[in-house]
Protein backbone atom coordinates (compact mmCIF):
# COMPACT_ATOMS: atom_id res chain seq x y z
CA UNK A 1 0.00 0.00 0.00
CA UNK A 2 1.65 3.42 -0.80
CA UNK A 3 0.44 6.73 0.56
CA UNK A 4 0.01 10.31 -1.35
CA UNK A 5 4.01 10.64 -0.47
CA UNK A 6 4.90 7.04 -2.10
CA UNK A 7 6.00 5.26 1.12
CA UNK A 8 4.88 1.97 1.99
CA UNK A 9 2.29 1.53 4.74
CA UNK A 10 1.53 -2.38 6.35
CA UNK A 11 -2.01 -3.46 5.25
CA UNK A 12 -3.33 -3.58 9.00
CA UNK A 13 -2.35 -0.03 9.45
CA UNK A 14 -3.42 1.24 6.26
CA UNK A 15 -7.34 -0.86 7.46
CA UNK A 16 -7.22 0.96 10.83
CA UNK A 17 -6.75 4.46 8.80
CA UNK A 18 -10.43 3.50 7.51
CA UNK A 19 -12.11 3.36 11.08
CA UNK A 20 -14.90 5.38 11.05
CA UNK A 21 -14.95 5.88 6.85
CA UNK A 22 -17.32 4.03 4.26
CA UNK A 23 -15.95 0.51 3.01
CA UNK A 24 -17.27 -1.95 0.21
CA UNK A 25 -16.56 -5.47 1.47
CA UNK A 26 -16.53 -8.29 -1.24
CA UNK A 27 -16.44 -11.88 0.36
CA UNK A 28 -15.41 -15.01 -1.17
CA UNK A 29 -18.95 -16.04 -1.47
CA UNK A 30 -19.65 -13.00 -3.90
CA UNK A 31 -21.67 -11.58 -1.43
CA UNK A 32 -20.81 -7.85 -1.21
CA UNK A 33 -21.91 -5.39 1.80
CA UNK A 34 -20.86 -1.53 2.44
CA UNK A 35 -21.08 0.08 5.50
CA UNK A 36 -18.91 2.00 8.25
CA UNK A 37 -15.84 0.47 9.41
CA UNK A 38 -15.98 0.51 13.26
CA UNK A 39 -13.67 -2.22 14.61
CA UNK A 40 -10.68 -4.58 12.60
CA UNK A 41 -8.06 -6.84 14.78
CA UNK A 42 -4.90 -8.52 13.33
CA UNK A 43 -6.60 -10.81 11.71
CA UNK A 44 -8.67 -8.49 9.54
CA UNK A 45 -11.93 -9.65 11.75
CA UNK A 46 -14.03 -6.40 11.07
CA UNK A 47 -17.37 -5.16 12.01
CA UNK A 48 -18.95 -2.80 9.85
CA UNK A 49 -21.98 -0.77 11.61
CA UNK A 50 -24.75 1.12 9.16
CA UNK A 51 -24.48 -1.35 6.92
CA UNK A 52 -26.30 -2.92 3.55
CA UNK A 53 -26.18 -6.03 1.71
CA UNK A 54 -26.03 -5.45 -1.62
CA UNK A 55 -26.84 -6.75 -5.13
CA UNK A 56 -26.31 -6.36 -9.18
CA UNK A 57 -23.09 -5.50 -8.38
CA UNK A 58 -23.82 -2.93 -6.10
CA UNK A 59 -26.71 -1.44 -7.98
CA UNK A 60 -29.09 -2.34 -5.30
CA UNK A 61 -29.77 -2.98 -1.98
CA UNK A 62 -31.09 -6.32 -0.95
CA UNK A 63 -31.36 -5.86 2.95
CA UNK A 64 -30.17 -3.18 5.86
CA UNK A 65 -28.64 -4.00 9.10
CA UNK A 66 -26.72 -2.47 12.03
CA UNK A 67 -23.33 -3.77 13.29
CA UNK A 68 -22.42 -7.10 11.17
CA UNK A 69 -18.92 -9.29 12.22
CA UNK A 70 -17.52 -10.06 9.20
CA UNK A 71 -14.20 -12.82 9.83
CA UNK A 72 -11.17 -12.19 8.28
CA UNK A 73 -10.67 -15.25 6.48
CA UNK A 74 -13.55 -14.80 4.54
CA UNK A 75 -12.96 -11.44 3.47
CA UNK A 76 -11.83 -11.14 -0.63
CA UNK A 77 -11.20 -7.76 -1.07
CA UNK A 78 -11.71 -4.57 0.97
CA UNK A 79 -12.43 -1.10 -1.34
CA UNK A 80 -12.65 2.34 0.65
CA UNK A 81 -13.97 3.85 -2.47
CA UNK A 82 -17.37 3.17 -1.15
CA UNK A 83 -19.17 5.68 -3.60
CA UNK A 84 -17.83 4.06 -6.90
CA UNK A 85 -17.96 0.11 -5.99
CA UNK A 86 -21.77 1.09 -4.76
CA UNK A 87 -23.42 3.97 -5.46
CA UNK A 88 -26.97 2.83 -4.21
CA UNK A 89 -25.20 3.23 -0.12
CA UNK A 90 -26.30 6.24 2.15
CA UNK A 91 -24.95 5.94 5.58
């Protein structure tokens, strides 16, 4: 992970600098949520409060929640452009 000034930052540290921002969360499953990062460990276990299950790529919304765990090791990929991997999320 590089920063605006092109040094390196660890992938845990660069995950806590997210806490309290928008995330899209892609699983392994395919299923996809967004929501506000609130908690991650060292083993990327996060929980994501305000958050949405989504659908059609993140066209849609296919259910609302509050605080969902999410483990680590199920985790695919992590965006924190929120707005462009799904547009249909309000906080």
């Amino acid at each position: 992970m590089a920063t605006a000034e092109g040094k390196m930052v660890p992938p845990l540290r660069y995950l806590r600098s997210a806490l309290g921002k928008p995330v899209y969360v892609k699983l392994k499953d395919g299923t996809e949520y967004v929501g506000i990062l609130r908690v991650t460990d060292r083993t990327m276990n996060i929980v994501l409060g305000d958050t949405a299950e989504l659908k059609n790529s993140g066209q849609a919304i296919a259910a609302r929640y509050g605080d969902v765990f999410i483990r680590g090791s199920m985790i695919l990929y992590i965006s924190f452009d929120a707005d462009k991997a799904a547009p249909a999320f309000t906080p």
